[in-house]
ModelCIF file with pLDDT and N, C-alpha, C, O atoms, coordinates in Angstrom:
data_MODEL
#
_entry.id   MODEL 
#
_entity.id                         1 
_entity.type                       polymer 
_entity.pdbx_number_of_molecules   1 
#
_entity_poly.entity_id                      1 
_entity_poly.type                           'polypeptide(L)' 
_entity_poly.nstd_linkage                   no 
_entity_poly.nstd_monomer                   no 
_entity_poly.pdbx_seq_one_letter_code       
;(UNK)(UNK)(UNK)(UNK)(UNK)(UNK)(UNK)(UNK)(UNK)(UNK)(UNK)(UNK)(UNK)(UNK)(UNK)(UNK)
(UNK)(UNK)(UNK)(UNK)(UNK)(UNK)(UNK)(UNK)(UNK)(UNK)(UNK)(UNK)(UNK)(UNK)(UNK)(UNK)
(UNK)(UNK)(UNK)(UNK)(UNK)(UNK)(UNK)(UNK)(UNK)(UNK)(UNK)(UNK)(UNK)(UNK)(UNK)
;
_entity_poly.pdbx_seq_one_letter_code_can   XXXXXXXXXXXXXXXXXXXXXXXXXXXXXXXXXXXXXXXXXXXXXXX 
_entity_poly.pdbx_strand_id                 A 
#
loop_
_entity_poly_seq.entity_id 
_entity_poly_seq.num 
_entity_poly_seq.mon_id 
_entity_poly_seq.hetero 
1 1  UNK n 
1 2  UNK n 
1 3  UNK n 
1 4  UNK n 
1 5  UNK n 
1 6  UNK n 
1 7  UNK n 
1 8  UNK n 
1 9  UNK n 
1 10 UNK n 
1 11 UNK n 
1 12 UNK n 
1 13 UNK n 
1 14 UNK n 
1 15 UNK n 
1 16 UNK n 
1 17 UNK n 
1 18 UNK n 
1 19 UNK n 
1 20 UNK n 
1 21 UNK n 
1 22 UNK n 
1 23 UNK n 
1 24 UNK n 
1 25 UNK n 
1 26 UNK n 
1 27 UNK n 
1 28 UNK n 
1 29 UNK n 
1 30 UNK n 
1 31 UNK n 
1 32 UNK n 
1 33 UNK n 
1 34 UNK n 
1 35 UNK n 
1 36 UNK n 
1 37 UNK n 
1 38 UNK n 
1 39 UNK n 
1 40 UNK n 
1 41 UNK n 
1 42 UNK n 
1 43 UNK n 
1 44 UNK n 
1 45 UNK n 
1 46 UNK n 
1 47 UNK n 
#
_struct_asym.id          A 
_struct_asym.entity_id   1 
#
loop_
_ma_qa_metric.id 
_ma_qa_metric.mode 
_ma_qa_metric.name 
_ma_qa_metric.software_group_id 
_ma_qa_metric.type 
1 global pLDDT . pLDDT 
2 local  pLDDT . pLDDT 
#
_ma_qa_metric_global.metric_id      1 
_ma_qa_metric_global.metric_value   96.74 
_ma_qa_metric_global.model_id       1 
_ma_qa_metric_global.ordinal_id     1 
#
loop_
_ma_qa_metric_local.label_asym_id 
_ma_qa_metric_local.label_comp_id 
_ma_qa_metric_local.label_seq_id 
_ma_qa_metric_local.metric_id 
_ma_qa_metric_local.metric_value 
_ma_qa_metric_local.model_id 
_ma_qa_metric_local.ordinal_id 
A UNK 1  2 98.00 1 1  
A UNK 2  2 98.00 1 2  
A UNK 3  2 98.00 1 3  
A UNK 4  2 98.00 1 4  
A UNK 5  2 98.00 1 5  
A UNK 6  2 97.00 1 6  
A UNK 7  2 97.00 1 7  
A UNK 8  2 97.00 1 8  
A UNK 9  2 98.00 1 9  
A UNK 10 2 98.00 1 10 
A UNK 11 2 98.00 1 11 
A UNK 12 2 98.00 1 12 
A UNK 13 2 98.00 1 13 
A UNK 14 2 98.00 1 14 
A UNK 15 2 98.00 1 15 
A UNK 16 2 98.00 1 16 
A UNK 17 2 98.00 1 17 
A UNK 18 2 98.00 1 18 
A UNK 19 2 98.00 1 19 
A UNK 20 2 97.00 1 20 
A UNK 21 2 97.00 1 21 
A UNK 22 2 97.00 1 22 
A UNK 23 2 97.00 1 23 
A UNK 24 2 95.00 1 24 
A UNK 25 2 95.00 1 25 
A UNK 26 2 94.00 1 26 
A UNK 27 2 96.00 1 27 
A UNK 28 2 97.00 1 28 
A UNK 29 2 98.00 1 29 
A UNK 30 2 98.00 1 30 
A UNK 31 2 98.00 1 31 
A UNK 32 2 98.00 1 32 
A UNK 33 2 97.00 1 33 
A UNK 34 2 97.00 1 34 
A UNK 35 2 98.00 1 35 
A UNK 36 2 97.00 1 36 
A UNK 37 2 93.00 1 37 
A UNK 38 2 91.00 1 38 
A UNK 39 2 89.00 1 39 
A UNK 40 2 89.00 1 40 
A UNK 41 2 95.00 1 41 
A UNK 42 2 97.00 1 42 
A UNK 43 2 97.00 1 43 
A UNK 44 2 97.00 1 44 
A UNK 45 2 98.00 1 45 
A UNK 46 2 98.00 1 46 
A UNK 47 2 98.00 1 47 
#
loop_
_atom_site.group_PDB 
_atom_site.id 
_atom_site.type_symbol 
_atom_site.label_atom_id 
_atom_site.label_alt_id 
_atom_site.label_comp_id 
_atom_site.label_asym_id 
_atom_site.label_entity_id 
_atom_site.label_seq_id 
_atom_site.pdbx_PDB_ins_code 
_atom_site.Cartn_x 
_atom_site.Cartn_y 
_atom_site.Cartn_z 
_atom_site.occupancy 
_atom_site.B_iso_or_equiv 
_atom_site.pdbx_formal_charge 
_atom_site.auth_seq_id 
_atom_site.auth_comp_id 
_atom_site.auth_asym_id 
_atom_site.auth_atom_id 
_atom_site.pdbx_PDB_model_num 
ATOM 1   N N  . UNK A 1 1  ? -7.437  20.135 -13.447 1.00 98.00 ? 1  UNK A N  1 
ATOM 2   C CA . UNK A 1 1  ? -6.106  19.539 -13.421 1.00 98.00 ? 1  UNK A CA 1 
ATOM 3   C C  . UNK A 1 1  ? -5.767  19.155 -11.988 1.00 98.00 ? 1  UNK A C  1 
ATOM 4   O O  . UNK A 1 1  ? -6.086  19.898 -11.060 1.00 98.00 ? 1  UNK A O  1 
ATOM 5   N N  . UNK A 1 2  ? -5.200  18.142 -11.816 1.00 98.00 ? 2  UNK A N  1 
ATOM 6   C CA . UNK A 1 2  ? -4.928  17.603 -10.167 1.00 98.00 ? 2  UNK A CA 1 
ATOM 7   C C  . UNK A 1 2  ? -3.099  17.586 -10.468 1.00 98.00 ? 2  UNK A C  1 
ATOM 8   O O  . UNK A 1 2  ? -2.508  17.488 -11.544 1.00 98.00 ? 2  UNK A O  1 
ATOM 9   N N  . UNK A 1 3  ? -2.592  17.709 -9.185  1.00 98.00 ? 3  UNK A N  1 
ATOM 10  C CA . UNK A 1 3  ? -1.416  17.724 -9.304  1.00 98.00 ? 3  UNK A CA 1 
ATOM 11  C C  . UNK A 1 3  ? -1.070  16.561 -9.093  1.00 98.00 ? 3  UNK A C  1 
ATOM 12  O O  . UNK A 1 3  ? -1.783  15.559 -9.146  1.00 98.00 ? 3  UNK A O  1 
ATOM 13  N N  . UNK A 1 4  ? 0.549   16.663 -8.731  1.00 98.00 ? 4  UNK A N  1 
ATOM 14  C CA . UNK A 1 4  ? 1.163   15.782 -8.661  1.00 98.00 ? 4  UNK A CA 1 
ATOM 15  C C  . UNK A 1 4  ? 1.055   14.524 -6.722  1.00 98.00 ? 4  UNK A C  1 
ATOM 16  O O  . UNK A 1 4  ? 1.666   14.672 -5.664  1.00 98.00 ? 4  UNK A O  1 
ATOM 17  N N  . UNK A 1 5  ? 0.215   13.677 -7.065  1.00 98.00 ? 5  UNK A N  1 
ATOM 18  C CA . UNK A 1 5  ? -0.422  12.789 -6.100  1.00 98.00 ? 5  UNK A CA 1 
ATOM 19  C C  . UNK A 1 5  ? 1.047   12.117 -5.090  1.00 98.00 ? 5  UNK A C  1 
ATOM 20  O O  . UNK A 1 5  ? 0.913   11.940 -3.879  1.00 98.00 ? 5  UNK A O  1 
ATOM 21  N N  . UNK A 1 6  ? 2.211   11.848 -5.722  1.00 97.00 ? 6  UNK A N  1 
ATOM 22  C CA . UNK A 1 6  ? 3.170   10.971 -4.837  1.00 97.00 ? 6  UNK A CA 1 
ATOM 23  C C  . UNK A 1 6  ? 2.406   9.939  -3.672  1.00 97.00 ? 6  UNK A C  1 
ATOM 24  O O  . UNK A 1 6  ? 2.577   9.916  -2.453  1.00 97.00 ? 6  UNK A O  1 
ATOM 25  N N  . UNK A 1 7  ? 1.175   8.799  -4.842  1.00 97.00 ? 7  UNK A N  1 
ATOM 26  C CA . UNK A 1 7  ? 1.054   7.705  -3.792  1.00 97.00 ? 7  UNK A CA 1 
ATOM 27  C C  . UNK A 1 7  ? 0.331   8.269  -2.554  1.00 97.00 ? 7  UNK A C  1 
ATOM 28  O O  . UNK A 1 7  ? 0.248   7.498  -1.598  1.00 97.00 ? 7  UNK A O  1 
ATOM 29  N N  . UNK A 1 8  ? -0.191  9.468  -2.429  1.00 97.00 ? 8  UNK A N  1 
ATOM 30  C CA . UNK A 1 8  ? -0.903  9.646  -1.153  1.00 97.00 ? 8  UNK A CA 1 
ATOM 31  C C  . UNK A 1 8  ? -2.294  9.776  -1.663  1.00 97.00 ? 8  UNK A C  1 
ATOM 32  O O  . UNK A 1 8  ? -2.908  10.682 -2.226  1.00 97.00 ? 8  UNK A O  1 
ATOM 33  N N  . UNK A 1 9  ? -2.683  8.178  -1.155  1.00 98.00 ? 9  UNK A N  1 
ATOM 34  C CA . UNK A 1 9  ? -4.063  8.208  -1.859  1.00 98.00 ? 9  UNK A CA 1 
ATOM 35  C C  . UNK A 1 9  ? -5.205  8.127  -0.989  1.00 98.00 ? 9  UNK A C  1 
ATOM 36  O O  . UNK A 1 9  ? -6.331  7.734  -1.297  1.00 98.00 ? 9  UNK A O  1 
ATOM 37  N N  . UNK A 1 10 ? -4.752  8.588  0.270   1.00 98.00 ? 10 UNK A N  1 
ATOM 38  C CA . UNK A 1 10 ? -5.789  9.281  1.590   1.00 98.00 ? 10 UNK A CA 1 
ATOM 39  C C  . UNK A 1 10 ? -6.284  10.704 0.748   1.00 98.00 ? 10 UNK A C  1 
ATOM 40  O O  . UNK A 1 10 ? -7.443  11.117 0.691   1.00 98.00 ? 10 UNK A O  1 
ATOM 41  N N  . UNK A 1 11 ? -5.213  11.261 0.188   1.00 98.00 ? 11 UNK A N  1 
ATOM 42  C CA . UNK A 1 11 ? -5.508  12.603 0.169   1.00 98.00 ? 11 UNK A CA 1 
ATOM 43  C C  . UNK A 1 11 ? -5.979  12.716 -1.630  1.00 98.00 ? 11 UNK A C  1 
ATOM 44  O O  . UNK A 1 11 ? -6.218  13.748 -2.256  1.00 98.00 ? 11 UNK A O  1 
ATOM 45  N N  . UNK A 1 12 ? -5.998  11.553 -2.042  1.00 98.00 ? 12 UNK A N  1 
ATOM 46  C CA . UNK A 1 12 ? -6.536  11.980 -3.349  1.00 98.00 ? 12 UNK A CA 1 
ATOM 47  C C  . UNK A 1 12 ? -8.052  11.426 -2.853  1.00 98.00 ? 12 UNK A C  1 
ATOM 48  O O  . UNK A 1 12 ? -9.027  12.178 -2.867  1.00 98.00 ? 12 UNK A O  1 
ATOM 49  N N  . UNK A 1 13 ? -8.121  10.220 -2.475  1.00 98.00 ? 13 UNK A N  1 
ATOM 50  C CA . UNK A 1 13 ? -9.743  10.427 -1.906  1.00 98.00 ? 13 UNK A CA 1 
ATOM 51  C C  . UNK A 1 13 ? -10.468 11.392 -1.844  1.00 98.00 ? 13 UNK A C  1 
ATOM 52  O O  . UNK A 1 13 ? -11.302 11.686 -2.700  1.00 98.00 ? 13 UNK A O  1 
ATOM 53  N N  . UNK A 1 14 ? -10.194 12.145 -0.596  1.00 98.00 ? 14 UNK A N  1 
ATOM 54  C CA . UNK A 1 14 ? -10.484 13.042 -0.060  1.00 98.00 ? 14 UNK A CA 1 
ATOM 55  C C  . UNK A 1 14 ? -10.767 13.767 -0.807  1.00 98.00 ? 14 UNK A C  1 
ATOM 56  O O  . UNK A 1 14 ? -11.939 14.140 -0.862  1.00 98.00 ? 14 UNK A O  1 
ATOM 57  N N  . UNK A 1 15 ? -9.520  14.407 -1.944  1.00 98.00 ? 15 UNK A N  1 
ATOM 58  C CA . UNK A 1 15 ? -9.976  15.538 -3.205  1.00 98.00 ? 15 UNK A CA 1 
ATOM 59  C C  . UNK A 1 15 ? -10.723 15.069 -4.080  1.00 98.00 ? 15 UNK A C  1 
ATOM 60  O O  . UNK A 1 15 ? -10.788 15.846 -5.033  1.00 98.00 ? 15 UNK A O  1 
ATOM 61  N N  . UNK A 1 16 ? -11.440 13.985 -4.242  1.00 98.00 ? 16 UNK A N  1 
ATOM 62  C CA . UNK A 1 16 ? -12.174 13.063 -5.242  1.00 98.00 ? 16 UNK A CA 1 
ATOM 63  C C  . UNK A 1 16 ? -13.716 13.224 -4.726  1.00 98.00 ? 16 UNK A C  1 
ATOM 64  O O  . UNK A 1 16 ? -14.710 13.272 -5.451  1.00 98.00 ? 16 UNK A O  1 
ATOM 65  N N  . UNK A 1 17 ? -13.686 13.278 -3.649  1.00 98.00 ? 17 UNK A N  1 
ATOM 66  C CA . UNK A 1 17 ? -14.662 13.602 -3.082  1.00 98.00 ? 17 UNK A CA 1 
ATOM 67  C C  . UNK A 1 17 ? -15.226 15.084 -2.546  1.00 98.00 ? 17 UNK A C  1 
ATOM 68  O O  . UNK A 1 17 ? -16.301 15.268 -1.975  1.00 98.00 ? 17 UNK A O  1 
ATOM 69  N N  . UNK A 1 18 ? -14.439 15.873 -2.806  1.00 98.00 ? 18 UNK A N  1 
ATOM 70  C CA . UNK A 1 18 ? -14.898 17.331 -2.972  1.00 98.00 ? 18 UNK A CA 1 
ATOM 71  C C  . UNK A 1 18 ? -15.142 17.773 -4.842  1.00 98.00 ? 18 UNK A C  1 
ATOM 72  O O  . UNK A 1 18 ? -15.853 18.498 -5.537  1.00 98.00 ? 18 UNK A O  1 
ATOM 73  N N  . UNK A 1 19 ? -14.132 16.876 -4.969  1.00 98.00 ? 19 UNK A N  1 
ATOM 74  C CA . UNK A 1 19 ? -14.232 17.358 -6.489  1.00 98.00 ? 19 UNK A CA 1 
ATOM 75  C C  . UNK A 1 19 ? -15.496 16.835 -7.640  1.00 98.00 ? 19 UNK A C  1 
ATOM 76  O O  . UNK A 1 19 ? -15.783 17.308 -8.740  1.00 98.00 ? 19 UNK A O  1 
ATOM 77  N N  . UNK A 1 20 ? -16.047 15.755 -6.939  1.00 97.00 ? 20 UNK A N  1 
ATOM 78  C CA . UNK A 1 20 ? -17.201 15.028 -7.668  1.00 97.00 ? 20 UNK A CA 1 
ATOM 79  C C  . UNK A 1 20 ? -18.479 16.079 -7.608  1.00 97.00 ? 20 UNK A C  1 
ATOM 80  O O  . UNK A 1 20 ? -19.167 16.093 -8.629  1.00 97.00 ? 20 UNK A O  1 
ATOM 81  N N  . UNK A 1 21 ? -18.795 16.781 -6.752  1.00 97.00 ? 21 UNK A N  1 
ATOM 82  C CA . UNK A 1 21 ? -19.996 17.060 -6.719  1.00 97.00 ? 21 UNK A CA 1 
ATOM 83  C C  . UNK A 1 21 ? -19.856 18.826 -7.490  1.00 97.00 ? 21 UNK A C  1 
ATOM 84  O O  . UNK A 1 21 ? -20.826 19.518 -7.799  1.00 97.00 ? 21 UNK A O  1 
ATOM 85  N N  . UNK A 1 22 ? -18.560 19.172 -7.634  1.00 97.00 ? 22 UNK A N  1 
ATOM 86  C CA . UNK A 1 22 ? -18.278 20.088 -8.702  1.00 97.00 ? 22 UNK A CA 1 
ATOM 87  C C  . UNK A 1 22 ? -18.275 19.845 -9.681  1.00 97.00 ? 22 UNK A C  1 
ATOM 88  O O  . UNK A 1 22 ? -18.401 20.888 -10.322 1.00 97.00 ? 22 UNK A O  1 
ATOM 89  N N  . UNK A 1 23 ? -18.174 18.722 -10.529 1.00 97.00 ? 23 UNK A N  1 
ATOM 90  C CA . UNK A 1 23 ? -18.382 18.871 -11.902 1.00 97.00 ? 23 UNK A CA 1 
ATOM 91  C C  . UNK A 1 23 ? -19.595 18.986 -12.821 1.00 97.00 ? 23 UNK A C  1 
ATOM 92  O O  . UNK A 1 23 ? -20.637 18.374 -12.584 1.00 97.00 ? 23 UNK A O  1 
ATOM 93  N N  . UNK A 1 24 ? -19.447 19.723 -13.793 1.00 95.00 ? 24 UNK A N  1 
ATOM 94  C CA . UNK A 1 24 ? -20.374 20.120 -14.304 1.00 95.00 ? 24 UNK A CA 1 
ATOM 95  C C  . UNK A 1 24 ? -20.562 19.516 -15.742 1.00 95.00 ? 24 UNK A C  1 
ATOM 96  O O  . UNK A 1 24 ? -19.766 18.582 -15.844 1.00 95.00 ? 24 UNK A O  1 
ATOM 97  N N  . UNK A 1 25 ? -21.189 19.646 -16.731 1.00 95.00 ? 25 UNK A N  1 
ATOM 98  C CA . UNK A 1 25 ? -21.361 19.132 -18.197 1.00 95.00 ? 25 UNK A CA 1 
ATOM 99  C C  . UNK A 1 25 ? -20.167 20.201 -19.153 1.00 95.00 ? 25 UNK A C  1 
ATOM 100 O O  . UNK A 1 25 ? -19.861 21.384 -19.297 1.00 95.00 ? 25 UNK A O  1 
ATOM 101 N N  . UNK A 1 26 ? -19.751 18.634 -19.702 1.00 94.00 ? 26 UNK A N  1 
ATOM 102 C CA . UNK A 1 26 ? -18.709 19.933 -20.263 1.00 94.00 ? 26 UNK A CA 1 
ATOM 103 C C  . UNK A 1 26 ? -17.323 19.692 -19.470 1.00 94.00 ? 26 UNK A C  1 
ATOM 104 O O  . UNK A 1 26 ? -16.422 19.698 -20.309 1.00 94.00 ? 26 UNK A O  1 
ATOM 105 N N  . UNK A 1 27 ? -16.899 19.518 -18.395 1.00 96.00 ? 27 UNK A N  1 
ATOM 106 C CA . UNK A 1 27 ? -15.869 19.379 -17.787 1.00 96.00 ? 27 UNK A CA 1 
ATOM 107 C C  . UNK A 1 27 ? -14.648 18.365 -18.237 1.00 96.00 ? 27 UNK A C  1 
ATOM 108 O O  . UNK A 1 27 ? -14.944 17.170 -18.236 1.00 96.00 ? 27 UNK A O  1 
ATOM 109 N N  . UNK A 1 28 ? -13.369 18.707 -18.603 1.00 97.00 ? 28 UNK A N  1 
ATOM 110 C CA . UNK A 1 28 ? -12.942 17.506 -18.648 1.00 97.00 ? 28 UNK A CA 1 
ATOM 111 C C  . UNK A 1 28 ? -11.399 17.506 -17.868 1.00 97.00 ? 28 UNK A C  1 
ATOM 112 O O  . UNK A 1 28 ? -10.697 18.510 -17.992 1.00 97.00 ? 28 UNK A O  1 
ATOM 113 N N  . UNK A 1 29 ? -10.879 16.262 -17.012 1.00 98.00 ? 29 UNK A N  1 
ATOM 114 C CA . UNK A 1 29 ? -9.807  16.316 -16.324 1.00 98.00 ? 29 UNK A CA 1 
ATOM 115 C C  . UNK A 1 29 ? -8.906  15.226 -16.998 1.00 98.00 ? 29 UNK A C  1 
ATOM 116 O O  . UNK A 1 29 ? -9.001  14.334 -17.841 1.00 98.00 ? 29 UNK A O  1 
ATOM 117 N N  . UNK A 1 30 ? -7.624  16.005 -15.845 1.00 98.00 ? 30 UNK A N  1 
ATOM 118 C CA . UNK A 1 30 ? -5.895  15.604 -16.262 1.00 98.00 ? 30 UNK A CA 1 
ATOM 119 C C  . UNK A 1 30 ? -5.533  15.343 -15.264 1.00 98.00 ? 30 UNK A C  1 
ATOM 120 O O  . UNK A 1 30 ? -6.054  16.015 -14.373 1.00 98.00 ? 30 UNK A O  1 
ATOM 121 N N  . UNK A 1 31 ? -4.718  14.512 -14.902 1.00 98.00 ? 31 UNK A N  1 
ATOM 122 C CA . UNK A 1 31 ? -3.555  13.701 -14.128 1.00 98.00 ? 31 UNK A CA 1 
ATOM 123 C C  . UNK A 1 31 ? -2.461  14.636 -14.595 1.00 98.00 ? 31 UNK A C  1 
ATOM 124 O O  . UNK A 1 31 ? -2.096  14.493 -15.762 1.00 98.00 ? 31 UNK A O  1 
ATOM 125 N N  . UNK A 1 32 ? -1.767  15.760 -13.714 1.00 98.00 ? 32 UNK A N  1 
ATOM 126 C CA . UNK A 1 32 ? -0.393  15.520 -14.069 1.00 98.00 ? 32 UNK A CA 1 
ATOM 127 C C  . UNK A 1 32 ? 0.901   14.805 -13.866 1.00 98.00 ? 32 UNK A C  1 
ATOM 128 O O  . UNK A 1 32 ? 2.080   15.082 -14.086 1.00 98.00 ? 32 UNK A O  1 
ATOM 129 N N  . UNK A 1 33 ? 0.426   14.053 -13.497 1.00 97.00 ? 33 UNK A N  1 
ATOM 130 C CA . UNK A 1 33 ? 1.850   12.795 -13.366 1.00 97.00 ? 33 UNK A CA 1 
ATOM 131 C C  . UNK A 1 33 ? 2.428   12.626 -12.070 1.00 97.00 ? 33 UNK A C  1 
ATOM 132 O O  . UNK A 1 33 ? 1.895   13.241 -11.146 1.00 97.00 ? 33 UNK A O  1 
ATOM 133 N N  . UNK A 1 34 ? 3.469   11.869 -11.819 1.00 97.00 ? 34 UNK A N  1 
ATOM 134 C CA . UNK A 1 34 ? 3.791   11.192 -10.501 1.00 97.00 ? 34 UNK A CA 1 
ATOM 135 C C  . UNK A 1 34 ? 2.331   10.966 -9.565  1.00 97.00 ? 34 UNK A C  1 
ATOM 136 O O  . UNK A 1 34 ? 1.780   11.534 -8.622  1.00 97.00 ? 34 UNK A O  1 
ATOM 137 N N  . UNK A 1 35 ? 2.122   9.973  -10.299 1.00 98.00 ? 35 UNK A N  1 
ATOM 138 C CA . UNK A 1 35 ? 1.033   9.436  -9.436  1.00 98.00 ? 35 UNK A CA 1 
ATOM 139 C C  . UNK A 1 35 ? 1.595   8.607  -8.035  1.00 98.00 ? 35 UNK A C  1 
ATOM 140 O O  . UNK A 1 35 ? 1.141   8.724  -6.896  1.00 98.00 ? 35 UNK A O  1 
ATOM 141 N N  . UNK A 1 36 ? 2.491   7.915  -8.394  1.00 97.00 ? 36 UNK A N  1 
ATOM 142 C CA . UNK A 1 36 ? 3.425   6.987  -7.805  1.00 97.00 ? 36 UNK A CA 1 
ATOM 143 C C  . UNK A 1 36 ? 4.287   7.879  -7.445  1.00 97.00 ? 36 UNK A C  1 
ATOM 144 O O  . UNK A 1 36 ? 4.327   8.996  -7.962  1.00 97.00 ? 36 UNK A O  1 
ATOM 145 N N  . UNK A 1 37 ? 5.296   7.374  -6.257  1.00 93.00 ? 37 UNK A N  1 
ATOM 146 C CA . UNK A 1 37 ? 6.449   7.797  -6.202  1.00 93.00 ? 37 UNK A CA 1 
ATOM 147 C C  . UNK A 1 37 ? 6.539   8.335  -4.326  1.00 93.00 ? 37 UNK A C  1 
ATOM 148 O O  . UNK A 1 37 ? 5.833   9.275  -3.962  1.00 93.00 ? 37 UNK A O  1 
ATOM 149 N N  . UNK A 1 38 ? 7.267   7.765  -3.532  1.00 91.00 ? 38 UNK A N  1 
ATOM 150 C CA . UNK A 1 38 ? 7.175   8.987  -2.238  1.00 91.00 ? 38 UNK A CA 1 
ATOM 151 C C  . UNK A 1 38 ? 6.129   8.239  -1.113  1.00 91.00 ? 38 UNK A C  1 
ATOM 152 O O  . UNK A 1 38 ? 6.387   8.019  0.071   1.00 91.00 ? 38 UNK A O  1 
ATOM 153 N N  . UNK A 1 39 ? 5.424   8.059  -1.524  1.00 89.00 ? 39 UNK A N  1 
ATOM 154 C CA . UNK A 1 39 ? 3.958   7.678  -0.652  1.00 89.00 ? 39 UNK A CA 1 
ATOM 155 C C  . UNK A 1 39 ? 4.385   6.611  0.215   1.00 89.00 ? 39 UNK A C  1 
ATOM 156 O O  . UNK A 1 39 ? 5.551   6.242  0.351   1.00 89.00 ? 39 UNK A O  1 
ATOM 157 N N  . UNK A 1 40 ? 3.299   6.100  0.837   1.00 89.00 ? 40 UNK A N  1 
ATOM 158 C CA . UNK A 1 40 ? 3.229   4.870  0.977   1.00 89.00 ? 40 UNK A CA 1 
ATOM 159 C C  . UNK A 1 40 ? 2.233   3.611  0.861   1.00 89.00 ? 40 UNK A C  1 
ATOM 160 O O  . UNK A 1 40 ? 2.205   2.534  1.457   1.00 89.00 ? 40 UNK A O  1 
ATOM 161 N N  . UNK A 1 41 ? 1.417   4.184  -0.156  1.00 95.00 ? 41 UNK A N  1 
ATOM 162 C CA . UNK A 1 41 ? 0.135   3.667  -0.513  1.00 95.00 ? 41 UNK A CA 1 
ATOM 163 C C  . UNK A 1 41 ? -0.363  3.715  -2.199  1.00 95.00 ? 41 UNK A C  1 
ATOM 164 O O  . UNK A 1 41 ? -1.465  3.943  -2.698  1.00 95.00 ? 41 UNK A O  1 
ATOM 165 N N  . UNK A 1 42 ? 0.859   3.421  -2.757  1.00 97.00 ? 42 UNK A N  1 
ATOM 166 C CA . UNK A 1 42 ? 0.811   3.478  -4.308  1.00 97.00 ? 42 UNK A CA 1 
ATOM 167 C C  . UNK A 1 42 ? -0.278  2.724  -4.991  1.00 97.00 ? 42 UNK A C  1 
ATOM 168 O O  . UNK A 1 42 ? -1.083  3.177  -5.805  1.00 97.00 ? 42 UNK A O  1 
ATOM 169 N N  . UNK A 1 43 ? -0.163  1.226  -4.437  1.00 97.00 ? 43 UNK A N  1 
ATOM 170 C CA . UNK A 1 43 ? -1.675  0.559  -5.242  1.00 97.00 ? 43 UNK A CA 1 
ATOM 171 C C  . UNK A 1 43 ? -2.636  1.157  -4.504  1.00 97.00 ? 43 UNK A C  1 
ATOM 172 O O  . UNK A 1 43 ? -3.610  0.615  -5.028  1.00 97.00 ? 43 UNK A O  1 
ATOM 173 N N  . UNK A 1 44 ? -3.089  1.866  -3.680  1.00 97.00 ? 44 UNK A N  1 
ATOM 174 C CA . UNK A 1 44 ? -4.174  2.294  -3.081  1.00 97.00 ? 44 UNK A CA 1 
ATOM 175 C C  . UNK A 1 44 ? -4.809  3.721  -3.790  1.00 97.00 ? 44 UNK A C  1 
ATOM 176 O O  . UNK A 1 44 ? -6.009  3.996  -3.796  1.00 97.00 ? 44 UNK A O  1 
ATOM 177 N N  . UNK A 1 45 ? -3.735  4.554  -4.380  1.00 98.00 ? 45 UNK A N  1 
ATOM 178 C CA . UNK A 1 45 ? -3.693  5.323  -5.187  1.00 98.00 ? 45 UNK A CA 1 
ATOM 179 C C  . UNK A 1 45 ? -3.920  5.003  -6.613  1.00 98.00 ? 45 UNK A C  1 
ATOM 180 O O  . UNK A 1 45 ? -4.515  5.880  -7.240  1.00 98.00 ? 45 UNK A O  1 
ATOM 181 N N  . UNK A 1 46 ? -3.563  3.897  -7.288  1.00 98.00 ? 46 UNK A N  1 
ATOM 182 C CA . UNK A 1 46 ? -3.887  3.603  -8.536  1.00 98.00 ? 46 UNK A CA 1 
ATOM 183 C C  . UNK A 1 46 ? -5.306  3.205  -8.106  1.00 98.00 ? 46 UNK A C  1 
ATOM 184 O O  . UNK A 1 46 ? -6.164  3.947  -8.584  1.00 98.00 ? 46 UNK A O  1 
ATOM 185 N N  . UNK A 1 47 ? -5.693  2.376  -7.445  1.00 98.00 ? 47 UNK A N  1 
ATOM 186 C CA . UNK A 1 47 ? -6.864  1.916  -7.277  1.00 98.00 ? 47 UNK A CA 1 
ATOM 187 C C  . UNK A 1 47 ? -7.563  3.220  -7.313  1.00 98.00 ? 47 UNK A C  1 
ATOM 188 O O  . UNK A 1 47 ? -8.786  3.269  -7.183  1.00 98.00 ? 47 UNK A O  1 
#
């Protein structure tokens, strides 16, 4: 489960990239919401 991102999509990178080489078979993930909101890099974050 990843939390709540608020548009900071330096720092979801970043956790995207620690988090890739942890997953295993079998794994499955969630967005909990406010992806948007706060930041200043919202399409960079959807992207």
């Amino acid at each position: 489960a990843v939390a709540a991102i608020h548009g900071e999509a330096e720092r979801l990178m970043r956790l995207h990239d620690l988090l890739a080489p942890r997953l295993v078979d079998g794994d499955r993930l969630v967005y909990l919401g406010n992806l948007i909101g706060h930041g200043t890099r919202i399409a960079e974050t959807m992207d």
